[in-house]
PDB file of N, CA and C in Angstrom:
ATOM      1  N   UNK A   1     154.287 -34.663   6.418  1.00  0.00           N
ATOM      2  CA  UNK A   1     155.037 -33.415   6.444  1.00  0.00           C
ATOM      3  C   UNK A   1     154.508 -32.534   7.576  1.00  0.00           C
ATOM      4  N   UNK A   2     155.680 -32.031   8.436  1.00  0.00           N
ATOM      5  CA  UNK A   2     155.315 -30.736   9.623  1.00  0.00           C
ATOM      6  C   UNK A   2     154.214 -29.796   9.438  1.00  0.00           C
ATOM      7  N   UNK A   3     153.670 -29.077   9.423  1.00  0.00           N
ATOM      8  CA  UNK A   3     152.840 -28.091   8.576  1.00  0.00           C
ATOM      9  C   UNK A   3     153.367 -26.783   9.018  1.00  0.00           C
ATOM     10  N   UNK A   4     154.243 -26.606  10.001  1.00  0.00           N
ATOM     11  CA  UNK A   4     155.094 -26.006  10.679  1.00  0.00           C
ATOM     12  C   UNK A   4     156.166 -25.886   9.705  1.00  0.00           C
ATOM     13  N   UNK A   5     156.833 -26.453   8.820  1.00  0.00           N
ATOM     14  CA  UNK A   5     157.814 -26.412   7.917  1.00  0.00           C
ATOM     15  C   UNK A   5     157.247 -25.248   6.709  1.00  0.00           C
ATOM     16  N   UNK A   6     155.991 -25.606   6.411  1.00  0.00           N
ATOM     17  CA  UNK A   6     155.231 -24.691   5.178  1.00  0.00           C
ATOM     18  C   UNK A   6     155.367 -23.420   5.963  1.00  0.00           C
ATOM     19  N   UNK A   7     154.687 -23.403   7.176  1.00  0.00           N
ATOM     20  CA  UNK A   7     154.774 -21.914   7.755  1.00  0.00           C
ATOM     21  C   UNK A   7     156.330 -21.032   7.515  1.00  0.00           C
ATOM     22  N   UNK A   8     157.183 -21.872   7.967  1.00  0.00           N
ATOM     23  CA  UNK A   8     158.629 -21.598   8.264  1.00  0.00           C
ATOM     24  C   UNK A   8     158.888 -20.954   6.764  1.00  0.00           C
ATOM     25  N   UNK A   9     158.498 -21.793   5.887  1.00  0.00           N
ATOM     26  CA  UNK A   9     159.004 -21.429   4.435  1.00  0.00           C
ATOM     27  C   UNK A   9     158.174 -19.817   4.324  1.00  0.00           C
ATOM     28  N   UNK A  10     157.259 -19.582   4.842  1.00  0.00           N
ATOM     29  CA  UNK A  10     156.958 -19.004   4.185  1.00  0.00           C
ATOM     30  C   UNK A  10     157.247 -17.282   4.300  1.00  0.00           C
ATOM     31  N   UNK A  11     157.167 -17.727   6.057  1.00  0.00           N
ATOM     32  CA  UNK A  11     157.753 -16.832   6.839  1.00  0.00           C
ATOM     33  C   UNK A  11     159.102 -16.837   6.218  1.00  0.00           C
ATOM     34  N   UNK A  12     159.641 -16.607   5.599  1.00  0.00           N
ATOM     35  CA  UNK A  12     161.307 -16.840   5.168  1.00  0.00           C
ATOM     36  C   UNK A  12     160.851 -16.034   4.077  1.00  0.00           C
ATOM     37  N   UNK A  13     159.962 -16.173   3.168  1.00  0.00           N
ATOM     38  CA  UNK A  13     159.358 -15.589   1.478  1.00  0.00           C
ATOM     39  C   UNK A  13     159.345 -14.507   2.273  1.00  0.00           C
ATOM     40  N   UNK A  14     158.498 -14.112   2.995  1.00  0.00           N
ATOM     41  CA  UNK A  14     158.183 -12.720   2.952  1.00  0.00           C
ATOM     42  C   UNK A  14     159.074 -11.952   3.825  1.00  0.00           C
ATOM     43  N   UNK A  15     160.130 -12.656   4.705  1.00  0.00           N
ATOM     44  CA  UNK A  15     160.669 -11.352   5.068  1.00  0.00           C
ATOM     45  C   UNK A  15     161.771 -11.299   4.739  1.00  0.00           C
ATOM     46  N   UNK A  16     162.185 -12.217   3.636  1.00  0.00           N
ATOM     47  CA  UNK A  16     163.152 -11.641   2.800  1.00  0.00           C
ATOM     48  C   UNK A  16     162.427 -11.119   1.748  1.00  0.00           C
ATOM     49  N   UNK A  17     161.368 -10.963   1.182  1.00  0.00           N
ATOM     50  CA  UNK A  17     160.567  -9.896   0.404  1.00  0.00           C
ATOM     51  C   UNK A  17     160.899  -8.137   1.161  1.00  0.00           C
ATOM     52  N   UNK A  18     160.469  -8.465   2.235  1.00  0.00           N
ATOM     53  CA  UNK A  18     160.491  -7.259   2.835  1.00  0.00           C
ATOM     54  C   UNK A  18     161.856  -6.799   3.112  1.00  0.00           C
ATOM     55  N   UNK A  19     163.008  -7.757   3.490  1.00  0.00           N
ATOM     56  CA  UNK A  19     164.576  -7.410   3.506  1.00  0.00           C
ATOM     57  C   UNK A  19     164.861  -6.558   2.512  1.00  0.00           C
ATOM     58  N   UNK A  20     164.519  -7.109   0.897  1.00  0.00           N
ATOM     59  CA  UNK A  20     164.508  -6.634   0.105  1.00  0.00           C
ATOM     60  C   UNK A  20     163.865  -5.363   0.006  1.00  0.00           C
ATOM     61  N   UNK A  21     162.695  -4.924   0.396  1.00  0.00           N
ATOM     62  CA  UNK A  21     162.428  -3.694  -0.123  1.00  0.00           C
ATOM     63  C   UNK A  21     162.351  -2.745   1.010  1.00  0.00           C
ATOM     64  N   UNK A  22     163.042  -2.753   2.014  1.00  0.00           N
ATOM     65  CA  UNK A  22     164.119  -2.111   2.783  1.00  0.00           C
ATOM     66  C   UNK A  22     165.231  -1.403   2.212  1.00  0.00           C
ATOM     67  N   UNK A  23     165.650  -2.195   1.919  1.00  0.00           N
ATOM     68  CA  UNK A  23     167.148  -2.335   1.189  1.00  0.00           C
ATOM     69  C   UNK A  23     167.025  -1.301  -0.267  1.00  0.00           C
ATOM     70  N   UNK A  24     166.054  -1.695  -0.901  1.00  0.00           N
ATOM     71  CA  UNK A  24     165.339  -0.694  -1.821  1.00  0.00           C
ATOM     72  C   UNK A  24     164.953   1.215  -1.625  1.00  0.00           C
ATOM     73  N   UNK A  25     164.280   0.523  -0.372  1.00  0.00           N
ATOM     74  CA  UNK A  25     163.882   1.907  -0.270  1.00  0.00           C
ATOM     75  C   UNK A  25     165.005   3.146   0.772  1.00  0.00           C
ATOM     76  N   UNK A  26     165.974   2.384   0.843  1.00  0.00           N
ATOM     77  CA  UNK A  26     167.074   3.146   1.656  1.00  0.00           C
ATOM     78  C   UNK A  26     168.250   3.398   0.916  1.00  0.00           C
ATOM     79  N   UNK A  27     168.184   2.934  -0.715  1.00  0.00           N
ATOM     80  CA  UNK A  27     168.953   3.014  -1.782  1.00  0.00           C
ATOM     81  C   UNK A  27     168.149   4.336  -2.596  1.00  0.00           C
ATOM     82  N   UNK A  28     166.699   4.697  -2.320  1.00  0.00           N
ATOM     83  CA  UNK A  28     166.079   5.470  -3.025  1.00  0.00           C
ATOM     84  C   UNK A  28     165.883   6.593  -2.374  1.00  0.00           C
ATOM     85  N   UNK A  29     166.007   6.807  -1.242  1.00  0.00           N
ATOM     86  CA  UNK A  29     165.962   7.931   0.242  1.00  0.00           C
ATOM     87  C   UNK A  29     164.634   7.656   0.598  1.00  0.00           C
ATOM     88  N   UNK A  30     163.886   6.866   0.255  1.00  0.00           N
ATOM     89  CA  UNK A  30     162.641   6.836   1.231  1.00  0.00           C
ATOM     90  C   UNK A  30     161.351   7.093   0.701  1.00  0.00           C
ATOM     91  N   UNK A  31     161.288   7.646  -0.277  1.00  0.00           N
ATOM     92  CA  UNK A  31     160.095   8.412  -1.367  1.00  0.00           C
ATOM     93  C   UNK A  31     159.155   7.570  -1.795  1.00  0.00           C
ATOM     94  N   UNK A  32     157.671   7.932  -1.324  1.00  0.00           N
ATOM     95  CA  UNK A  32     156.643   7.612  -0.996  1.00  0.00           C
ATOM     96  C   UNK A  32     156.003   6.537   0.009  1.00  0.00           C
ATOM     97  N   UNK A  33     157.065   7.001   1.063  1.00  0.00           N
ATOM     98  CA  UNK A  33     156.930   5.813   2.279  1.00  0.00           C
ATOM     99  C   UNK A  33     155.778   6.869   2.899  1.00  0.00           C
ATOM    100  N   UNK A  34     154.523   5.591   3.303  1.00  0.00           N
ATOM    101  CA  UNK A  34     153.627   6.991   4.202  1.00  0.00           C
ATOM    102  C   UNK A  34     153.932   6.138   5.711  1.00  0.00           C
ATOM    103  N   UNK A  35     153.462   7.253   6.239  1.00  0.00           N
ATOM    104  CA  UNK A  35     153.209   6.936   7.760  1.00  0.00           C
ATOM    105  C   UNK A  35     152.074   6.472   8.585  1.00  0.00           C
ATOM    106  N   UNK A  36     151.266   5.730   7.624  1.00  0.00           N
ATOM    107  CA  UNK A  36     149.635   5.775   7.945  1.00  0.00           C
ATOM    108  C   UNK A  36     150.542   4.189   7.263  1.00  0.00           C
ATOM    109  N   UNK A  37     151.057   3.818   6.333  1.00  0.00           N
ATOM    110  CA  UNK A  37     151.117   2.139   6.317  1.00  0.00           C
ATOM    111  C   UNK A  37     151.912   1.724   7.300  1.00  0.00           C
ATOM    112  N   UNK A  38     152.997   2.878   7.865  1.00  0.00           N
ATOM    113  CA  UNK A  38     153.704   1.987   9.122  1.00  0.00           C
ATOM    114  C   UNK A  38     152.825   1.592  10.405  1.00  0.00           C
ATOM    115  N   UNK A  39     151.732   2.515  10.887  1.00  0.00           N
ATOM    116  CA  UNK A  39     151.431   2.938  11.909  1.00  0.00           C
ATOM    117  C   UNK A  39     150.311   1.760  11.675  1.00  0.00           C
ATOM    118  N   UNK A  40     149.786   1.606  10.228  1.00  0.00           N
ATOM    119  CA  UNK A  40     148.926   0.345  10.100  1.00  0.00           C
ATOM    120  C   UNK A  40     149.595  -1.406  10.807  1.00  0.00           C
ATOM    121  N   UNK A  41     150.954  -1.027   9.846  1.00  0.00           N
ATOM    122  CA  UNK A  41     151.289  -2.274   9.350  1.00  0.00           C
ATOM    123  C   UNK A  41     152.112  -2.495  11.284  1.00  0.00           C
ATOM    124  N   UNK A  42     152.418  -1.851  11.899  1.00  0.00           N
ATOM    125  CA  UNK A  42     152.955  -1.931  13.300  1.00  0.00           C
ATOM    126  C   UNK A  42     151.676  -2.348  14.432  1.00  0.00           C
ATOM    127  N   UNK A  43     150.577  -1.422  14.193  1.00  0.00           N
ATOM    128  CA  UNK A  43     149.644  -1.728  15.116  1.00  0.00           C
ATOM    129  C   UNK A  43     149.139  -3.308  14.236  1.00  0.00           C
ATOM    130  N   UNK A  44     148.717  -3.525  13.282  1.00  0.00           N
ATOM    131  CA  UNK A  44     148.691  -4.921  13.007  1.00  0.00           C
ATOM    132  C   UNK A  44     149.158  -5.968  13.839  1.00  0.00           C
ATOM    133  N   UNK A  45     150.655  -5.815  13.377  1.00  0.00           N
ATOM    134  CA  UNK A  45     152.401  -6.644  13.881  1.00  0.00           C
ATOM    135  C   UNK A  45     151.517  -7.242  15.391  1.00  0.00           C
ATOM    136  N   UNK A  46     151.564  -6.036  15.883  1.00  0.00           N
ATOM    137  CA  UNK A  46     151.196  -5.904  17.614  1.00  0.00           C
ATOM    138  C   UNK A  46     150.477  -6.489  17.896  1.00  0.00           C
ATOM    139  N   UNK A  47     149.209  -6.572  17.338  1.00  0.00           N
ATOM    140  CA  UNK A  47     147.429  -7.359  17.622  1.00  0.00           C
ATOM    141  C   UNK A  47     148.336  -8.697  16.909  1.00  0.00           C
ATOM    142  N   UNK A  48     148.490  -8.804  15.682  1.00  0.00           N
ATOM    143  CA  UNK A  48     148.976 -10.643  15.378  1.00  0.00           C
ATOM    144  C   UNK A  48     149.739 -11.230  16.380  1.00  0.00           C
ATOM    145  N   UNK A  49     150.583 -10.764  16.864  1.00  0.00           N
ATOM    146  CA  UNK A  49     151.728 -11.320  18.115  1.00  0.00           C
ATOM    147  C   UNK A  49     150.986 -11.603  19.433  1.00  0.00           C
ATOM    148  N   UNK A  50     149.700 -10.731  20.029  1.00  0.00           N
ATOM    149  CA  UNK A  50     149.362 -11.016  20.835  1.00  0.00           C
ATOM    150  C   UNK A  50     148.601 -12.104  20.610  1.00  0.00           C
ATOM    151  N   UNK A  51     147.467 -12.175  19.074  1.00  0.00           N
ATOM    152  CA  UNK A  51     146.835 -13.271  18.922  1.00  0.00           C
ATOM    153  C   UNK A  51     147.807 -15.089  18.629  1.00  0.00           C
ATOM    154  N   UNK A  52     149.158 -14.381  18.391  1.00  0.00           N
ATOM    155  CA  UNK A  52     149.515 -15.715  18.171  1.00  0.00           C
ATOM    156  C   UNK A  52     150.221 -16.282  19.449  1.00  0.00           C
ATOM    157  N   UNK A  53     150.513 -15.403  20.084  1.00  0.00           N
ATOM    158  CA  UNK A  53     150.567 -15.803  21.901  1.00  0.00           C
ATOM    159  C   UNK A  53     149.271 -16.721  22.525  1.00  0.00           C
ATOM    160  N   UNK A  54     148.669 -16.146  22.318  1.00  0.00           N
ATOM    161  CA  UNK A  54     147.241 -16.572  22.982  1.00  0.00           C
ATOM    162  C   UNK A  54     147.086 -17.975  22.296  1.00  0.00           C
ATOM    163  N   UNK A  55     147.502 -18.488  20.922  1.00  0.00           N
ATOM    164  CA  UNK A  55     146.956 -19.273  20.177  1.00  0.00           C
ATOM    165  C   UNK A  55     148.694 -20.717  20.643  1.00  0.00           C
ATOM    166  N   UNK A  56     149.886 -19.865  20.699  1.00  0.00           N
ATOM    167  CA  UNK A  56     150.916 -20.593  21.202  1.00  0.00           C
ATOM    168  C   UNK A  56     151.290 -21.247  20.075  1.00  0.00           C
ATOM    169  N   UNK A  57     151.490 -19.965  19.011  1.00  0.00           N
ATOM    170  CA  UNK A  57     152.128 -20.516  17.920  1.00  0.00           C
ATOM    171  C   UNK A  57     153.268 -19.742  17.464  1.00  0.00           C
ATOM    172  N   UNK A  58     154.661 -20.505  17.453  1.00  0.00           N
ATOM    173  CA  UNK A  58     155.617 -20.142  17.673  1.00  0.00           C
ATOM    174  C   UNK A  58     156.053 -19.621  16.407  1.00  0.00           C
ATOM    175  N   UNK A  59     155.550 -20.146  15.131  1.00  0.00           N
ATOM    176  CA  UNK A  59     155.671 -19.572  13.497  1.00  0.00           C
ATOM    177  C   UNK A  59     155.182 -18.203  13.639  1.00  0.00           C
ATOM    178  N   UNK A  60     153.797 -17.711  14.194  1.00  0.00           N
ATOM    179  CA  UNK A  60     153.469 -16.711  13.866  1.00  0.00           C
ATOM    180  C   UNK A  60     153.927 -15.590  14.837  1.00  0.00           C
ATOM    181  N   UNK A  61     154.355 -15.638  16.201  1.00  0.00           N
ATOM    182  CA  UNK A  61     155.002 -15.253  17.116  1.00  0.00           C
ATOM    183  C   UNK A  61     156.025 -14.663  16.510  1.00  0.00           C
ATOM    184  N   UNK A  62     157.063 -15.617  16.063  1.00  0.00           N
ATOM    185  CA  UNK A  62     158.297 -14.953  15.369  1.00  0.00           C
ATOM    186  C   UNK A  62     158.050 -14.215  14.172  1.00  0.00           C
ATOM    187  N   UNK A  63     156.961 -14.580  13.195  1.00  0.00           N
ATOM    188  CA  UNK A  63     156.940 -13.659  11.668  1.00  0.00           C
ATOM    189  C   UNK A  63     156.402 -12.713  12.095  1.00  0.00           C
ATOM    190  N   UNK A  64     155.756 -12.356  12.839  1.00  0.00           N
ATOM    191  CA  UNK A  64     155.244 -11.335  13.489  1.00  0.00           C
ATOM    192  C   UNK A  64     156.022 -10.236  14.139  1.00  0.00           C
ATOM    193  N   UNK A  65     156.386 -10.941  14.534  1.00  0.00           N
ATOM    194  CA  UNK A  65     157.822  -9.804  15.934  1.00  0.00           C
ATOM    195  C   UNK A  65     158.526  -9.695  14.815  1.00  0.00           C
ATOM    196  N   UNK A  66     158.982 -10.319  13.654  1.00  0.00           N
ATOM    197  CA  UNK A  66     160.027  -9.926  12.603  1.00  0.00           C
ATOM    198  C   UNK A  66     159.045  -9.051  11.924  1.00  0.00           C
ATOM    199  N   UNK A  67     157.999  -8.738  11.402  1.00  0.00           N
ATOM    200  CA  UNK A  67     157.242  -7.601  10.643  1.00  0.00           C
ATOM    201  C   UNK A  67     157.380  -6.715  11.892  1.00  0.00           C
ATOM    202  N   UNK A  68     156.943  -6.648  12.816  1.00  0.00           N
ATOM    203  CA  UNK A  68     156.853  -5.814  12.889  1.00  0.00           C
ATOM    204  C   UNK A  68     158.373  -4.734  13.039  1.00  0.00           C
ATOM    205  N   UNK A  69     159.354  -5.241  13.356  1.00  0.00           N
ATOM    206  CA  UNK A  69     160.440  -4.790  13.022  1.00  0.00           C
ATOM    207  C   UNK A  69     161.133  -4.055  12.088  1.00  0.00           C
ATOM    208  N   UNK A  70     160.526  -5.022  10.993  1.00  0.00           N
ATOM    209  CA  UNK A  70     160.625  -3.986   9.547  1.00  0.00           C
ATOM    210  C   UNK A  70     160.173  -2.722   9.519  1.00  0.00           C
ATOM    211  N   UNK A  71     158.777  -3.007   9.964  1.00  0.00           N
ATOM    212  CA  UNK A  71     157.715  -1.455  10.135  1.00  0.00           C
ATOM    213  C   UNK A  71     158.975  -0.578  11.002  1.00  0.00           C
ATOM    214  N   UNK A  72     159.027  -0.808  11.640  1.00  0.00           N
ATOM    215  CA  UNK A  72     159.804  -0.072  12.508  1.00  0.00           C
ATOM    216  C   UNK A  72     161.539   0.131  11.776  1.00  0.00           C
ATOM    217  N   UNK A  73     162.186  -0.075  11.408  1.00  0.00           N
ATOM    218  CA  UNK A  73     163.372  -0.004  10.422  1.00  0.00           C
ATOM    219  C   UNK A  73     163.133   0.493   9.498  1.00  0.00           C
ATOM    220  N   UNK A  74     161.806   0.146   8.802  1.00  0.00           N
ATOM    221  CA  UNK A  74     162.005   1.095   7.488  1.00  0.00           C
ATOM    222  C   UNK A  74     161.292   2.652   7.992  1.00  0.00           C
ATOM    223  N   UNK A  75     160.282   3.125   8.934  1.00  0.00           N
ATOM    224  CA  UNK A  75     160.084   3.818   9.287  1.00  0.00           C
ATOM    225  C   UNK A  75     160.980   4.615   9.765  1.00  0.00           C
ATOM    226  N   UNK A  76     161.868   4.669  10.854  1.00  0.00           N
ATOM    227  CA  UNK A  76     163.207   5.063  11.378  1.00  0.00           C
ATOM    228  C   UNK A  76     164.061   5.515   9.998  1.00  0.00           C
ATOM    229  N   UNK A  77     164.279   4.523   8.866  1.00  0.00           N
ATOM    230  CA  UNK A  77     165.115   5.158   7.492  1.00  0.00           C
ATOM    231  C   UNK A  77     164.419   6.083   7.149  1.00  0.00           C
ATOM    232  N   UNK A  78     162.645   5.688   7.148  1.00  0.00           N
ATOM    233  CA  UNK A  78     162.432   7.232   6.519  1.00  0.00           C
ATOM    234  C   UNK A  78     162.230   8.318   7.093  1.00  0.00           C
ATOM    235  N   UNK A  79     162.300   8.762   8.114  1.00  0.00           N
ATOM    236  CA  UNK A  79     162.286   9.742   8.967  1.00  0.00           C
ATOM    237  C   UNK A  79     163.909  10.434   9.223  1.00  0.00           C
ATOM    238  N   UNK A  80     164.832   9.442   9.551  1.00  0.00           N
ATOM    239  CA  UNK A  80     165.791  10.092   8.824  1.00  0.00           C
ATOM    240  C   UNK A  80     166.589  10.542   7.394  1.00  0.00           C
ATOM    241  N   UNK A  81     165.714   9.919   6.254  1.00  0.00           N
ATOM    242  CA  UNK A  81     166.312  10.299   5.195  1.00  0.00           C
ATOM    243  C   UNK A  81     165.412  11.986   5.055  1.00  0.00           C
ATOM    244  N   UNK A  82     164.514  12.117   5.322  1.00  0.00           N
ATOM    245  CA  UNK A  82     163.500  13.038   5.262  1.00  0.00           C
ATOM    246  C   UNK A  82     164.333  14.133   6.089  1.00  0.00           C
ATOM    247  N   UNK A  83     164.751  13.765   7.211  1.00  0.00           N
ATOM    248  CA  UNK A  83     165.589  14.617   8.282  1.00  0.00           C
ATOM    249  C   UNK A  83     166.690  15.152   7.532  1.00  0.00           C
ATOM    250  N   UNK A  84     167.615  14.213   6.643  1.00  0.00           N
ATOM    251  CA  UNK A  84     168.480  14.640   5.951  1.00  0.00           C
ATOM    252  C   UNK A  84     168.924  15.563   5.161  1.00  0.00           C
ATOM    253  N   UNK A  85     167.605  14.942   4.436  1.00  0.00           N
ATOM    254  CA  UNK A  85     166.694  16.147   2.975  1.00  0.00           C
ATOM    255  C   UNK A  85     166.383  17.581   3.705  1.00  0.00           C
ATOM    256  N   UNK A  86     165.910  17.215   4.677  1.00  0.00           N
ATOM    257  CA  UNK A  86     165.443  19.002   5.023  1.00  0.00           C
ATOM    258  C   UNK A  86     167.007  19.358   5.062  1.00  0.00           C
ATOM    259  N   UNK A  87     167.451  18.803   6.087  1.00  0.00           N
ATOM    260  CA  UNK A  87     168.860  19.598   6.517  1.00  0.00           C
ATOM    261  C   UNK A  87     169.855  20.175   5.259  1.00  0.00           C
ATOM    262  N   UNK A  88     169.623  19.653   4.065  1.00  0.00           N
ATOM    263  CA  UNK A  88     171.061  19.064   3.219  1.00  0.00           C
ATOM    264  C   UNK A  88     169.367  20.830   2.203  1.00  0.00           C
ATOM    265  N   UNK A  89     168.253  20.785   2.190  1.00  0.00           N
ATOM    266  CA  UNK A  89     167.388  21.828   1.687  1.00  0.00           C
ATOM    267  C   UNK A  89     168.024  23.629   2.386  1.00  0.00           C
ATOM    268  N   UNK A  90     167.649  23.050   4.283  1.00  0.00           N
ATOM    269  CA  UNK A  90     168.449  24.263   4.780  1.00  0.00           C
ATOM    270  C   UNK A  90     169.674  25.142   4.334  1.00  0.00           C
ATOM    271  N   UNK A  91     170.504  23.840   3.971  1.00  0.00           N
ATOM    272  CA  UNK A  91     171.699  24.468   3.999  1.00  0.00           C
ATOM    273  C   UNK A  91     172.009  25.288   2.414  1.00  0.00           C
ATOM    274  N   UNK A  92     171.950  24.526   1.934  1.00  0.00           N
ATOM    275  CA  UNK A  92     171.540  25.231   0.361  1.00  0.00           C
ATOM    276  C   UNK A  92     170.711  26.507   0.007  1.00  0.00           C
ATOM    277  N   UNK A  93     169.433  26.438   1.197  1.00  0.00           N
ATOM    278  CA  UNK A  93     168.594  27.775   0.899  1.00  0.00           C
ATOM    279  C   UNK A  93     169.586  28.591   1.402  1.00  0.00           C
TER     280      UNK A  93
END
């Protein structure tokens, strides 16, 4: 068996884990997303992609560039749902 296939699978588990709680948290407006796990979980993304460049592994290259994406998508939802909330607070006060 590939061992490249296990990777593939697995890479598949988790970022449809994470599809999922995207999808979650943009159904909920965003509430208790911090900005210290994006800024973690992005600068991570960044250092794994370069290490899996260097290493010329094409599994972790791609699960990588796909996390870090998420970080970045779900961050972007929550900054505008937050944007929203103030605005939709303004207008009401």
């Amino acid at each position: 068996m590939n061992p490249d296939l296990i990777g593939w699978a697995a890479s598949a588990v988790l970022l449809a884990t994470l599809a999922r709680q995207i999808l979650k948290q943009a159904h909920s407006g965003g509430e208790g997303v911090s900005t210290w796990l994006f800024v973690g979980q992005a600068t991570a993304s960044a250092l794994f992609i370069v290490y899996s460049v260097l290493l010329d592994n094409t599994v972790f290259i791609v699960t990588n560039s796909c996390l870090l994406a998420t970080a970045i998508v779900g961050q972007v939802m929550a900054w505008r749902t937050k944007r929203r909330g103030g605005d939709a607070n303004a207008a009401a006060g």
